[in-house]
Every structure is written in C-alpha cells, then in structure tokens.
Protein backbone atom coordinates (compact mmCIF):
# COMPACT_ATOMS: atom_id res chain seq x y z
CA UNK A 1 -43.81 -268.94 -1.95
CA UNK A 2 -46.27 -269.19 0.93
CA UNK A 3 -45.71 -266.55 3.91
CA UNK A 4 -45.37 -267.84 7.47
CA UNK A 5 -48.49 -266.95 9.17
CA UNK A 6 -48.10 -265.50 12.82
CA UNK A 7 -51.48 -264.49 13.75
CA UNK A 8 -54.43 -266.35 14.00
CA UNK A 9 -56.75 -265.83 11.14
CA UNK A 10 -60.11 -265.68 13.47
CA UNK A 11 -58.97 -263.76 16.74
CA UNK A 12 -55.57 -262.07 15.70
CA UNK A 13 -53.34 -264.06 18.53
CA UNK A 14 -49.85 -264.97 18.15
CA UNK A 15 -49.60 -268.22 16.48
CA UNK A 16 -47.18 -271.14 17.99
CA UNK A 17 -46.01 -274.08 15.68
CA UNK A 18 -47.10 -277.25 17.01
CA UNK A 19 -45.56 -279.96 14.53
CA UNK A 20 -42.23 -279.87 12.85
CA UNK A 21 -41.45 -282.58 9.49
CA UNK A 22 -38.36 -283.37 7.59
CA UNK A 23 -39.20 -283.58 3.98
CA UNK A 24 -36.14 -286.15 3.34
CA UNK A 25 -37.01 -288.69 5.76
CA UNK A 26 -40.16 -288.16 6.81
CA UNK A 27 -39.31 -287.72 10.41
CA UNK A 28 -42.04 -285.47 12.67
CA UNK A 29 -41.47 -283.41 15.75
CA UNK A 30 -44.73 -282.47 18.03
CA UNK A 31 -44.92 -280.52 20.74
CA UNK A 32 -46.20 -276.35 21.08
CA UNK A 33 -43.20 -274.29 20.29
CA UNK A 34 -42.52 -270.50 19.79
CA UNK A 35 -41.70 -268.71 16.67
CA UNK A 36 -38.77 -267.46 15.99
CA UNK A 37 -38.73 -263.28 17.35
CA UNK A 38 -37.99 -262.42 13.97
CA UNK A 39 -40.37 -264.72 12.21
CA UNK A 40 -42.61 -262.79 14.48
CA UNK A 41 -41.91 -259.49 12.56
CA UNK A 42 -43.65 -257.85 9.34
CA UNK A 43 -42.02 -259.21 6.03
CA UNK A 44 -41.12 -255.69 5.70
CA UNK A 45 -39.38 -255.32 8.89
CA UNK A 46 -37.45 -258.72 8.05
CA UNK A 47 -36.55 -257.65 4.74
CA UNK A 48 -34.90 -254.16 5.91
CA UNK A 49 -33.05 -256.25 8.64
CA UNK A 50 -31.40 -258.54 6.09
CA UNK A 51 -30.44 -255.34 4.41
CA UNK A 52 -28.94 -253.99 7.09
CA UNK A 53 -27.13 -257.06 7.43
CA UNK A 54 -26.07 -257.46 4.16
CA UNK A 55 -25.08 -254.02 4.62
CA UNK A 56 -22.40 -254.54 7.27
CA UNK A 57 -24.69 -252.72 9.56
CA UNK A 58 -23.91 -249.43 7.79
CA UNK A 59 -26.89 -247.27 8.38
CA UNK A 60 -24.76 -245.02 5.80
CA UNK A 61 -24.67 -248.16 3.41
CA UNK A 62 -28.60 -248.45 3.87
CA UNK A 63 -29.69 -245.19 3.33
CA UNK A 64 -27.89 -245.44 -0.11
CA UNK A 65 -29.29 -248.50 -1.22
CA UNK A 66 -32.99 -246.96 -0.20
CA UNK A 67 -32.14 -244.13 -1.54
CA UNK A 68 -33.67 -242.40 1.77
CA UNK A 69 -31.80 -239.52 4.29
CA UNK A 70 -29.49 -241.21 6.91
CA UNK A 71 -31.67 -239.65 9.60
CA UNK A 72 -35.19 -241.85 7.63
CA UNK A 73 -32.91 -244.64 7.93
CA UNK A 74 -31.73 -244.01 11.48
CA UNK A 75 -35.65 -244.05 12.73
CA UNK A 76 -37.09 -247.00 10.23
CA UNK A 77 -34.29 -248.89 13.06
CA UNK A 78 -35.20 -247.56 15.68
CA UNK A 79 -39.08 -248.43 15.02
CA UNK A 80 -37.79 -252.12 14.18
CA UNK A 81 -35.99 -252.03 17.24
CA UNK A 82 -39.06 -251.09 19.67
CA UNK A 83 -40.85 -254.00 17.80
CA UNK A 84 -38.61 -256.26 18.92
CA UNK A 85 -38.49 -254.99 22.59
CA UNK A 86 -42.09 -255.10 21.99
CA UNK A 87 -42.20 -258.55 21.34
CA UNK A 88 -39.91 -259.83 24.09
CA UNK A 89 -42.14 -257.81 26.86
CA UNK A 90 -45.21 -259.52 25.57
CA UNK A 91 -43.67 -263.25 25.37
C-alpha cells in the first residue's frame, strides 16, 4: 500500500489535497483542502497513537505491549504531543 505523501518532493512544504474521487461512482470533488493533523504526522507517530488507542489510553497497557519502561512510554507521548501543538501553531 502506497503512503500518503505530506511534503513536497522538490522543496519539502506541506502538501494540500486538491481533488477528491469516489471510486464507486465516479464522482470528483476539487478545491485546495488541508490534510488531516494526523495524516500530517510520521507513520510512526500514527502507528503508536492507534496503539495507544487500542490501548484504552493506558500508558501502563503501552509500555507492555512495547515492551519499553512506563517513563520511555510517558515521553515517546509527550514528543507526539509537541508535534501536534507543533503542527497547529504552524497551520
């Protein structure tokens, strides 16, 4: 499966979706719209938030499944935290 790009190839900038299709009936949406935040994200930092999720939001959950220190955990969520704030200052 294809990854959703989010930065330009040539000059790094965010990318913005500009056309939208339904598969089924063919129907197409244009315009210049915004990514998701978290589409925005690192497939790594999406795939510990679904974790998290899936864990209940139990960082004590988490650090079992990684198999890391509940303090690790605790700071691999901050950092994906302060991406997101990141991310909503620069929109």
């Amino acid at each position: 499966m294809k990854l959703l790009p989010t930065k330009c190839p040539a000059c790094s900038n965010p990318l913005k979706v500009r056309k939208l299709l339904c598969q089924e009936c063919k129907t197409e949406i244009e315009g210049v719209f915004d990514l998701p935040r978290l589409a925005k994200l690192s497939t790594e930092d999406q795939d510990f938030i679904l974790q998290f999720i899936k864990a209940s939001g139990s960082l004590k959950e988490m650090a079992k499944l990684l198999k890391l220190s509940y303090p690790t955990v605790r700071n691999r969520l901050d950092e994906v935290i302060e991406r997101i704030k990141d991310g909503e200052e620069n929109k």
